[in-house]
PDB file of N, CA and C in Angstrom:
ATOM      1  N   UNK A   1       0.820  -1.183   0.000  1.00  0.00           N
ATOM      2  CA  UNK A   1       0.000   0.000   0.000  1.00  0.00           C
ATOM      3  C   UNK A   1       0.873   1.259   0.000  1.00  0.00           C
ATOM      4  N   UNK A   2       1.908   1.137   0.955  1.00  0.00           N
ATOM      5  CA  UNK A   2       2.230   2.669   0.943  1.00  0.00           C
ATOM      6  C   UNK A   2       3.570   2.927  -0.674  1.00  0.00           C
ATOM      7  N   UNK A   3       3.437   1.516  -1.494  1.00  0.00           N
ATOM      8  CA  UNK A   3       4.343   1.942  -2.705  1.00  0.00           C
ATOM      9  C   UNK A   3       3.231   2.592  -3.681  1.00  0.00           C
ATOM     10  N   UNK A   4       2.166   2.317  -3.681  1.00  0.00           N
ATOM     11  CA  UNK A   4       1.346   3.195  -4.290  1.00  0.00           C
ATOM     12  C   UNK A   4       0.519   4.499  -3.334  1.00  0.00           C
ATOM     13  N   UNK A   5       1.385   4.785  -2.775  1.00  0.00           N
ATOM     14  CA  UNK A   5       0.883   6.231  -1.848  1.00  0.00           C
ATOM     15  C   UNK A   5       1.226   7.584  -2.693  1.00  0.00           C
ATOM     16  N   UNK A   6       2.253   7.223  -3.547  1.00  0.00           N
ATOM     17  CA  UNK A   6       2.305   8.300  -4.078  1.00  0.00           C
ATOM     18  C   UNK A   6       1.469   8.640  -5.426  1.00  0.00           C
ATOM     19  N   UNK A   7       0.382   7.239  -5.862  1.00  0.00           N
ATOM     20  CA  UNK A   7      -0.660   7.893  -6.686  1.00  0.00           C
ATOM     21  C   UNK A   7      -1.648   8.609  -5.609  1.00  0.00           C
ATOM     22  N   UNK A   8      -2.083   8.449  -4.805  1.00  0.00           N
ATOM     23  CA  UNK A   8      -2.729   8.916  -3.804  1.00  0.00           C
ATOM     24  C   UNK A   8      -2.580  10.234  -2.948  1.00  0.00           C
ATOM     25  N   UNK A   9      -2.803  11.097  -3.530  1.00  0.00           N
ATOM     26  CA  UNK A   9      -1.796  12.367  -2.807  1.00  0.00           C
ATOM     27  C   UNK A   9      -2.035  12.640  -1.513  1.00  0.00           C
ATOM     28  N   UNK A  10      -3.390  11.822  -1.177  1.00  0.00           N
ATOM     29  CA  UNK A  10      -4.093  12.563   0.015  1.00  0.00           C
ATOM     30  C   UNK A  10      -3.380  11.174   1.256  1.00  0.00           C
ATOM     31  N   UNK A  11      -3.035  10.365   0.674  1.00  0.00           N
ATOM     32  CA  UNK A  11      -2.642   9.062   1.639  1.00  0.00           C
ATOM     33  C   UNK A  11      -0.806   9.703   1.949  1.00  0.00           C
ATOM     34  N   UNK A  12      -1.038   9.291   3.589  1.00  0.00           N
ATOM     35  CA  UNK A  12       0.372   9.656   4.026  1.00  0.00           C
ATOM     36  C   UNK A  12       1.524   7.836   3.700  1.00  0.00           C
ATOM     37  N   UNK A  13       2.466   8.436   3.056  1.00  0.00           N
ATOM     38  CA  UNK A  13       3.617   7.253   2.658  1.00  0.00           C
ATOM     39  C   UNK A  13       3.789   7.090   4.223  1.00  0.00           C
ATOM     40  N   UNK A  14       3.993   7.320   5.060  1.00  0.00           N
ATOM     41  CA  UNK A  14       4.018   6.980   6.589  1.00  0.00           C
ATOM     42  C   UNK A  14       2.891   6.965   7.693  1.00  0.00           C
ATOM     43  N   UNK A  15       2.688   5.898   7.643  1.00  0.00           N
ATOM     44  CA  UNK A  15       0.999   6.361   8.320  1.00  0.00           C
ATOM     45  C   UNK A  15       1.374   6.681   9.909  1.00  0.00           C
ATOM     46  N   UNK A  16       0.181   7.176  10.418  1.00  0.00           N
ATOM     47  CA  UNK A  16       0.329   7.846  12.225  1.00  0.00           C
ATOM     48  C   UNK A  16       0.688   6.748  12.977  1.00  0.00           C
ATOM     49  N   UNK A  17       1.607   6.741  13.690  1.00  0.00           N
ATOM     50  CA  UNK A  17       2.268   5.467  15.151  1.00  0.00           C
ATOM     51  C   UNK A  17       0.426   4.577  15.375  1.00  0.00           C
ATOM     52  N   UNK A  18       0.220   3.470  15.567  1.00  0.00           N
ATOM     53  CA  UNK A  18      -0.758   2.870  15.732  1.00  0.00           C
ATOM     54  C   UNK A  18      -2.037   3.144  14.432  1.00  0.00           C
ATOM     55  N   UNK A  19      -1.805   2.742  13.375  1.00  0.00           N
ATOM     56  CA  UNK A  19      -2.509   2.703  12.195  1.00  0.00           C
ATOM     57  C   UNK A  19      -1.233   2.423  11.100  1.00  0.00           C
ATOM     58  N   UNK A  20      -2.705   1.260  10.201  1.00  0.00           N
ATOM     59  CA  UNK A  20      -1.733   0.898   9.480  1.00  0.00           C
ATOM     60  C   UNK A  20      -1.949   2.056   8.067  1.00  0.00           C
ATOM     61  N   UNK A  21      -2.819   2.580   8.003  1.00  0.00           N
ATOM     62  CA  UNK A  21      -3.571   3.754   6.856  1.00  0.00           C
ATOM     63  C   UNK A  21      -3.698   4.742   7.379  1.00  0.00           C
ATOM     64  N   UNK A  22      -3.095   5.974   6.751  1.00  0.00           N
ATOM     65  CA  UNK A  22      -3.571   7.193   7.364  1.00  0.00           C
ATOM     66  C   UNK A  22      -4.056   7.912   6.233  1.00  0.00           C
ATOM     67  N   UNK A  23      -4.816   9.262   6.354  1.00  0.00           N
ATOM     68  CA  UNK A  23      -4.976   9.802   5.180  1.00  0.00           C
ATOM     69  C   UNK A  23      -4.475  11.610   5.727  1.00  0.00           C
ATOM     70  N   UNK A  24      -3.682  12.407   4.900  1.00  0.00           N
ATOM     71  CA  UNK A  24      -3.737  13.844   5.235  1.00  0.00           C
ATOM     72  C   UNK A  24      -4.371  14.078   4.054  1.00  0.00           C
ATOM     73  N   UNK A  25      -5.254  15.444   4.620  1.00  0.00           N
ATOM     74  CA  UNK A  25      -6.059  16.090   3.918  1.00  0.00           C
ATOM     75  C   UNK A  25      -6.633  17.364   4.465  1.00  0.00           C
ATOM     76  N   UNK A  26      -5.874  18.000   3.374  1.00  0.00           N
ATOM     77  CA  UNK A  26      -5.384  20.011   3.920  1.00  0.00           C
ATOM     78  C   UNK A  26      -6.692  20.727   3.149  1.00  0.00           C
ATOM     79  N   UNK A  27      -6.585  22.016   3.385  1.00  0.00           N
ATOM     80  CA  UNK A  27      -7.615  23.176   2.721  1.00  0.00           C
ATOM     81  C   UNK A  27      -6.932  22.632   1.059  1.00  0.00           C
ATOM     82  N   UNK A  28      -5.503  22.555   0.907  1.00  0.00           N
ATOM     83  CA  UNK A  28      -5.070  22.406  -0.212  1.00  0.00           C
ATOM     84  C   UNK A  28      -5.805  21.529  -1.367  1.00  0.00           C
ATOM     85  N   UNK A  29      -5.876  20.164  -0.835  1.00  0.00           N
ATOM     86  CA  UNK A  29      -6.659  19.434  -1.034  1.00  0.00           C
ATOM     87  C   UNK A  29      -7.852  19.755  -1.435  1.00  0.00           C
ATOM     88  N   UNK A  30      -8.611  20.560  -0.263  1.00  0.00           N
ATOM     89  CA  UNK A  30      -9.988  20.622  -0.853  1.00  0.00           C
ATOM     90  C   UNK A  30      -9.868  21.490  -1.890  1.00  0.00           C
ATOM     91  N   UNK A  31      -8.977  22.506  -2.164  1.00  0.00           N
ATOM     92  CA  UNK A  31      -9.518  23.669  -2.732  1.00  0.00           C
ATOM     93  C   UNK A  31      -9.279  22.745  -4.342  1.00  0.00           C
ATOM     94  N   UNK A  32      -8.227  22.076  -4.281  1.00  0.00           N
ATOM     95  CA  UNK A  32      -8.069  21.648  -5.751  1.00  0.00           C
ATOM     96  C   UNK A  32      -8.837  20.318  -5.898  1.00  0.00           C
ATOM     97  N   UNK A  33      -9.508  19.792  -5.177  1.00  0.00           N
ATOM     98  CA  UNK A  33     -10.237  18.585  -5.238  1.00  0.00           C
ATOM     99  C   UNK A  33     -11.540  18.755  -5.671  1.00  0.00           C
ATOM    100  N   UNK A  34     -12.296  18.125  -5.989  1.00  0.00           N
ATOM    101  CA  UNK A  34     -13.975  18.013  -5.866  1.00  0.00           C
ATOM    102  C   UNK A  34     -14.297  17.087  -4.459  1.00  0.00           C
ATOM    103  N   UNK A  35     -14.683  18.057  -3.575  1.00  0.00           N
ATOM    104  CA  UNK A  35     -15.218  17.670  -2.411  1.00  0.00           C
ATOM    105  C   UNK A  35     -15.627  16.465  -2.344  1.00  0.00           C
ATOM    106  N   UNK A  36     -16.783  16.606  -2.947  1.00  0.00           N
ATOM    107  CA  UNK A  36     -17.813  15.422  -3.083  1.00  0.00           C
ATOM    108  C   UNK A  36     -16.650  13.919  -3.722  1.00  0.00           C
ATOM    109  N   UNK A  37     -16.328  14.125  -4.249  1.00  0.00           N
ATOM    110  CA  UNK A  37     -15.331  13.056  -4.935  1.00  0.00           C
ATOM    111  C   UNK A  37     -14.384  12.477  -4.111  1.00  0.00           C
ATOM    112  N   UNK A  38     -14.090  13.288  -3.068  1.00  0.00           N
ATOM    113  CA  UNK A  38     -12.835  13.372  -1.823  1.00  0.00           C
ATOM    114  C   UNK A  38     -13.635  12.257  -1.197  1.00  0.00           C
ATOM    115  N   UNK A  39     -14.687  12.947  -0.476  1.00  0.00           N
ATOM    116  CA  UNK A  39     -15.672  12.074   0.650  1.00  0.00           C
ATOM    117  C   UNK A  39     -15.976  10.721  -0.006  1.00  0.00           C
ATOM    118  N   UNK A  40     -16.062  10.981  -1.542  1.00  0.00           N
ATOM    119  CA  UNK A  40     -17.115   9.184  -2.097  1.00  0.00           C
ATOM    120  C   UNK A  40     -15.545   8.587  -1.972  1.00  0.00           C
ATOM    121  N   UNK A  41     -14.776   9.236  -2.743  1.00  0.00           N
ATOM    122  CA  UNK A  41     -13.515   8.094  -2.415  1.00  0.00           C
ATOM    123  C   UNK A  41     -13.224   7.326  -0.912  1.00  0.00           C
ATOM    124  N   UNK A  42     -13.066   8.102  -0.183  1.00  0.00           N
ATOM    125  CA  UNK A  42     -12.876   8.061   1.565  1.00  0.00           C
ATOM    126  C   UNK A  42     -13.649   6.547   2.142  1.00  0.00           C
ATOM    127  N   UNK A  43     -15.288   7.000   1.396  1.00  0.00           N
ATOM    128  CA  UNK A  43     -16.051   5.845   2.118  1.00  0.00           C
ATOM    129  C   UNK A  43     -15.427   4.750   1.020  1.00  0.00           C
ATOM    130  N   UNK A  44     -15.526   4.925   0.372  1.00  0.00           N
ATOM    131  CA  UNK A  44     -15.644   3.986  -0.835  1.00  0.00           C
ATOM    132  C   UNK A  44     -14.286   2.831  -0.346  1.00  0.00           C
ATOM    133  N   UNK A  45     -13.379   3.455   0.066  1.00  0.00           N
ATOM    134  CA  UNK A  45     -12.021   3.260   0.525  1.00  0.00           C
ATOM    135  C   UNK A  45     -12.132   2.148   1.724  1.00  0.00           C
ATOM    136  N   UNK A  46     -12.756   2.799   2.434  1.00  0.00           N
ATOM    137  CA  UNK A  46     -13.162   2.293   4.116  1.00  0.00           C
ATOM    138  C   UNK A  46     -14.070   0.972   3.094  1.00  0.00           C
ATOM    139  N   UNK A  47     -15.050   1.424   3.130  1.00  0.00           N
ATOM    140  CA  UNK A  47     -15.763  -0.455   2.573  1.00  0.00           C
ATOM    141  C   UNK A  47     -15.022  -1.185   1.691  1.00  0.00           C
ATOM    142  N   UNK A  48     -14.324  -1.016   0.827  1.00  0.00           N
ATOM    143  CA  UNK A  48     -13.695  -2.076   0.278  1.00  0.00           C
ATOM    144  C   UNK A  48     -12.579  -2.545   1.317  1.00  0.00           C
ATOM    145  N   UNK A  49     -11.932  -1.734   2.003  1.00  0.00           N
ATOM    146  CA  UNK A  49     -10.843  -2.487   2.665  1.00  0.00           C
ATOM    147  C   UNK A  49     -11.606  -3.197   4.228  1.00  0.00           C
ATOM    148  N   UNK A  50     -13.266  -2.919   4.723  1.00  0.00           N
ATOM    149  CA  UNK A  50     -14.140  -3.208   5.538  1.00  0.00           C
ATOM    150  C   UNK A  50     -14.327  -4.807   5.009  1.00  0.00           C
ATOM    151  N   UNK A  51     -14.791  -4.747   3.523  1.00  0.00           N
ATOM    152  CA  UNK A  51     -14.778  -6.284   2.901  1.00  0.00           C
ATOM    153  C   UNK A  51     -13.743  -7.149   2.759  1.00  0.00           C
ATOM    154  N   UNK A  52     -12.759  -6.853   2.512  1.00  0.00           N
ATOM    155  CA  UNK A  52     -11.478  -7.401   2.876  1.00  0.00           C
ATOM    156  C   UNK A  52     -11.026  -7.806   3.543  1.00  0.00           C
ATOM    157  N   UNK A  53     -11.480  -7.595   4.657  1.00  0.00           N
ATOM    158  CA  UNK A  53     -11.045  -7.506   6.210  1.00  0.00           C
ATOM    159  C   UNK A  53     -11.739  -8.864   6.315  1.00  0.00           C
ATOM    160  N   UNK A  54     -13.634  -9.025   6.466  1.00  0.00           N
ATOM    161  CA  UNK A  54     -14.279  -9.475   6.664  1.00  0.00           C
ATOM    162  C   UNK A  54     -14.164 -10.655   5.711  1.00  0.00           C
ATOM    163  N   UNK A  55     -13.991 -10.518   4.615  1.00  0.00           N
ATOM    164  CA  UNK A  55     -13.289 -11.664   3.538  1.00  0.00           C
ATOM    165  C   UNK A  55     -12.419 -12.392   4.185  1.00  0.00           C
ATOM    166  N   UNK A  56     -11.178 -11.834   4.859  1.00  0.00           N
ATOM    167  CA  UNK A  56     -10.251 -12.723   4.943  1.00  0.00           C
ATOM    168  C   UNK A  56     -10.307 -13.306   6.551  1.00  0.00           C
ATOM    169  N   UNK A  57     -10.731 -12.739   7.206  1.00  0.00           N
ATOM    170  CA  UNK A  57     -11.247 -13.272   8.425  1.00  0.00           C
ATOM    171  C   UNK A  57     -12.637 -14.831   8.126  1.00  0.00           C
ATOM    172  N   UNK A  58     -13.194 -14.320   7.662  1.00  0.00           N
ATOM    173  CA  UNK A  58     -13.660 -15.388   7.110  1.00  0.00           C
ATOM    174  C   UNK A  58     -13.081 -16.744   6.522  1.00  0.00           C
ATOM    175  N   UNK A  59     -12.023 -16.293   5.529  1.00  0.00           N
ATOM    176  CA  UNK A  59     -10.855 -17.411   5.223  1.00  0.00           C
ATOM    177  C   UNK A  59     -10.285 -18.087   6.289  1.00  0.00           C
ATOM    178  N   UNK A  60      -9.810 -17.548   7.194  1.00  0.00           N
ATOM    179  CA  UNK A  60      -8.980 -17.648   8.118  1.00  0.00           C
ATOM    180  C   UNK A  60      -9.892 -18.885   8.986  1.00  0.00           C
ATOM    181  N   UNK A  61     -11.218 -18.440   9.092  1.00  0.00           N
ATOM    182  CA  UNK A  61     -12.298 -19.295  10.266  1.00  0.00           C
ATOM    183  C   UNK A  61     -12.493 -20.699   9.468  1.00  0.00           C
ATOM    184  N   UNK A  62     -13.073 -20.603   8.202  1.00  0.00           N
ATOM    185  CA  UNK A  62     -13.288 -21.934   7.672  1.00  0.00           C
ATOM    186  C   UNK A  62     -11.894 -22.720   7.519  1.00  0.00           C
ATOM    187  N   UNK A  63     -10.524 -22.203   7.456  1.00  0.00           N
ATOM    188  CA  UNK A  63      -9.095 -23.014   7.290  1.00  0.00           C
ATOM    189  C   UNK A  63      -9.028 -23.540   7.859  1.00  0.00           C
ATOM    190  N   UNK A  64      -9.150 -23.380   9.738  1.00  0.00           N
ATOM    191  CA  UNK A  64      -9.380 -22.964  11.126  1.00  0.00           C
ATOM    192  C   UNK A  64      -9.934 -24.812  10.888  1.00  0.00           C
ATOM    193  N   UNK A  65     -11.652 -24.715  10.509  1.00  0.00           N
ATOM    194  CA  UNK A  65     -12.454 -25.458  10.981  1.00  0.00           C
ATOM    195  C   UNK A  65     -12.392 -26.735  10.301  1.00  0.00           C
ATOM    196  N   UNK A  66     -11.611 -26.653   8.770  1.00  0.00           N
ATOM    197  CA  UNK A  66     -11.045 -27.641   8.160  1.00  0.00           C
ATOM    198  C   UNK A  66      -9.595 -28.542   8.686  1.00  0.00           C
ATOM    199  N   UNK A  67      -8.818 -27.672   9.424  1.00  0.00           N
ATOM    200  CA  UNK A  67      -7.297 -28.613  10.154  1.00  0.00           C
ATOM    201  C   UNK A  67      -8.147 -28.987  11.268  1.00  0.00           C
ATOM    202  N   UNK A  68      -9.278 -28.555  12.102  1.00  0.00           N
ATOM    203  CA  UNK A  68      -9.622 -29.059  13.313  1.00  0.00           C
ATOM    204  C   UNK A  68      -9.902 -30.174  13.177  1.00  0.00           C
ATOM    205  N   UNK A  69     -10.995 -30.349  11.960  1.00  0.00           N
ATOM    206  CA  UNK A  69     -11.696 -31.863  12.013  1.00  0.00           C
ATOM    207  C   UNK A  69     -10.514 -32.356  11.149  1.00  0.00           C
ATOM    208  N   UNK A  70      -9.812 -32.193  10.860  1.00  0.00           N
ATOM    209  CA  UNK A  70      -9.244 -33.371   9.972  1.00  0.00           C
ATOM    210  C   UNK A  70      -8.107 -33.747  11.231  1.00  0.00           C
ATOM    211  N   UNK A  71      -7.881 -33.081  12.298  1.00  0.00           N
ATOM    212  CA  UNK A  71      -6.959 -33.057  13.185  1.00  0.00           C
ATOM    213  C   UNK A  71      -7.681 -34.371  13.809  1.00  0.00           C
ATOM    214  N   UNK A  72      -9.165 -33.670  14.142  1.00  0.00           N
ATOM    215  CA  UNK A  72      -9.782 -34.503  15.447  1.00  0.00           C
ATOM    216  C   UNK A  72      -9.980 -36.229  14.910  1.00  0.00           C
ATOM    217  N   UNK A  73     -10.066 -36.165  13.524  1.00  0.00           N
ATOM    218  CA  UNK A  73     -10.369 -37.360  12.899  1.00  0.00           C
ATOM    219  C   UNK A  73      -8.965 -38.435  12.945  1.00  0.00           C
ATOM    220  N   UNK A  74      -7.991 -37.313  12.878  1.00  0.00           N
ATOM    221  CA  UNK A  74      -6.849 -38.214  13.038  1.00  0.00           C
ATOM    222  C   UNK A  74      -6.637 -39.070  14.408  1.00  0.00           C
ATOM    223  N   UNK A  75      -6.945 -38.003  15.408  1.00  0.00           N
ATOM    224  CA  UNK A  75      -6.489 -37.840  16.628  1.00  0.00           C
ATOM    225  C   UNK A  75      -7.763 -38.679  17.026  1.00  0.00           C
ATOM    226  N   UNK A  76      -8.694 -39.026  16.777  1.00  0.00           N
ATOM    227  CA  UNK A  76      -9.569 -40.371  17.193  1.00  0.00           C
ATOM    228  C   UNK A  76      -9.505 -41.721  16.459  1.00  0.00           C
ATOM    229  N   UNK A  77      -8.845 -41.498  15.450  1.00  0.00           N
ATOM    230  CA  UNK A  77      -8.273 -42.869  14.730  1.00  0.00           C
ATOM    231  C   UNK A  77      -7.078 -43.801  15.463  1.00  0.00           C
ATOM    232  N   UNK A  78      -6.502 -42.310  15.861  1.00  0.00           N
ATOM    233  CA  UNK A  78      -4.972 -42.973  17.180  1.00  0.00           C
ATOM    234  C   UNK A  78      -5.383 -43.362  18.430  1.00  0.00           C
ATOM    235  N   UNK A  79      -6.915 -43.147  19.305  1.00  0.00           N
ATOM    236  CA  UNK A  79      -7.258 -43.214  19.928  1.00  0.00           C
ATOM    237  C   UNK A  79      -8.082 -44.633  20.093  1.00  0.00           C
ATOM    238  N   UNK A  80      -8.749 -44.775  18.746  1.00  0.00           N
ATOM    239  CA  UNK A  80      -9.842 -45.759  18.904  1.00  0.00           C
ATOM    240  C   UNK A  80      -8.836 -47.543  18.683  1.00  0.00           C
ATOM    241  N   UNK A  81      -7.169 -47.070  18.018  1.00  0.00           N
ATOM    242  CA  UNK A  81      -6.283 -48.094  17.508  1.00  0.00           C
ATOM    243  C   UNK A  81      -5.903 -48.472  18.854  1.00  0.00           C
ATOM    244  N   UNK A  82      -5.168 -47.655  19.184  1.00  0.00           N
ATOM    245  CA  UNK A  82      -4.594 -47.742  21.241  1.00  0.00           C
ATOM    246  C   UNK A  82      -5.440 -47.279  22.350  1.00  0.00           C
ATOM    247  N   UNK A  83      -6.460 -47.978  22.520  1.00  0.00           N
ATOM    248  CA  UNK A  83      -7.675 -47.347  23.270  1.00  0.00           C
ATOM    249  C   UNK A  83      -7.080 -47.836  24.743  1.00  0.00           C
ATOM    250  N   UNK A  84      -5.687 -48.229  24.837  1.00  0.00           N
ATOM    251  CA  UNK A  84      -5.123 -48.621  26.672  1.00  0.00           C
ATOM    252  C   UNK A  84      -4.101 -47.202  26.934  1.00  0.00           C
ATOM    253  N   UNK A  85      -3.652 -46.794  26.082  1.00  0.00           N
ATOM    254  CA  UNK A  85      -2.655 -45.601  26.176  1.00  0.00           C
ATOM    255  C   UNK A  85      -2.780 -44.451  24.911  1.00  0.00           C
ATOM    256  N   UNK A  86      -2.610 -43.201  25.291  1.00  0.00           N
ATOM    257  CA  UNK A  86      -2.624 -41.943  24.563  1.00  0.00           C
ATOM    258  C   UNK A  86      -1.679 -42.130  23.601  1.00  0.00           C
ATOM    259  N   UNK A  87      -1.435 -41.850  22.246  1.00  0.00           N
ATOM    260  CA  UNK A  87      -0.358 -41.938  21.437  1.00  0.00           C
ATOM    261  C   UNK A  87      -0.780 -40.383  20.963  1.00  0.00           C
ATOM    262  N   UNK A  88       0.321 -39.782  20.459  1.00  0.00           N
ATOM    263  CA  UNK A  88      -0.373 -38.805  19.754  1.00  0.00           C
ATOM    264  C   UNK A  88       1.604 -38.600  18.888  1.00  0.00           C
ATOM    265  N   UNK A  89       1.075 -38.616  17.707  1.00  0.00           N
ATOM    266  CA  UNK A  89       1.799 -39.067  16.688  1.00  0.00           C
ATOM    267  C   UNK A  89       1.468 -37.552  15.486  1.00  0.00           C
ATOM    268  N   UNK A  90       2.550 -36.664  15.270  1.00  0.00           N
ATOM    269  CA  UNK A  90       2.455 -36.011  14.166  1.00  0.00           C
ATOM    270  C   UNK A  90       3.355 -36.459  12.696  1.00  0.00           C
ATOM    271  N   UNK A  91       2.893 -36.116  11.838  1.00  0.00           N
ATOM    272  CA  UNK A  91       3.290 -37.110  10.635  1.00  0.00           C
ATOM    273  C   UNK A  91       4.120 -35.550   9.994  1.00  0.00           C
ATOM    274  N   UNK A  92       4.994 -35.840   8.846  1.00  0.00           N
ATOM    275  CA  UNK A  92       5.204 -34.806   8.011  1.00  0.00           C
ATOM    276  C   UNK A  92       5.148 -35.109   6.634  1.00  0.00           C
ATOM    277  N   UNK A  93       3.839 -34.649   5.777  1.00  0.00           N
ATOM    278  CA  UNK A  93       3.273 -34.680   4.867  1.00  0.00           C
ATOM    279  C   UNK A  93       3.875 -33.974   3.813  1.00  0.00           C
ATOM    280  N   UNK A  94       5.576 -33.826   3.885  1.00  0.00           N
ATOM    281  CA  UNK A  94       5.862 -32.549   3.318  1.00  0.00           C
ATOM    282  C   UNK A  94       7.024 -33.668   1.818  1.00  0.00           C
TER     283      UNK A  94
END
């Protein structure tokens, strides 16, 4: 993001200590901007990177819920084989 900050005039190449996006935006700005165009960009900005967010959090939960069961399936296959003692056995699939 911040290698394309400099199409963005209004986005700071260094954003504020605790944020990963900042935006400056002076009288300068407005006077040579179309207001209205400033603000639709702004939101417009915020929801796509709002969906993104929520997109990949989403990714993240179903990945999540796919290693669990394939974990738990393993991890009761080792269980139901040695049902007198715990084995717990990781493999490398690599």
């Amino acid at each position: 993001m911040t290698q394309r900050a400099e199409h963005f005039t209004i986005m700071r190449r260094k954003p504020i200590a605790g944020y990963d996006i900042s935006f400056l935006i002076t009288n300068f700005h407005m006077e040579q901007m179309y207001k209205h165009k400033l603000v639709d960009f702004i939101i417009n900005f915020m929801e796509e990177i709002d969906k993104e967010i929520s997109d990949l959090k989403l990714s993240v939960n179903t990945r999540q819920e796919y290693v669990l069961q394939n974990f738990s399936k393993d991890f009761n296959l080792l269980c139901s084989c040695h049902p007198s003692s715990l084995l717990i056995s990781f493999h490398d699939y690599s």
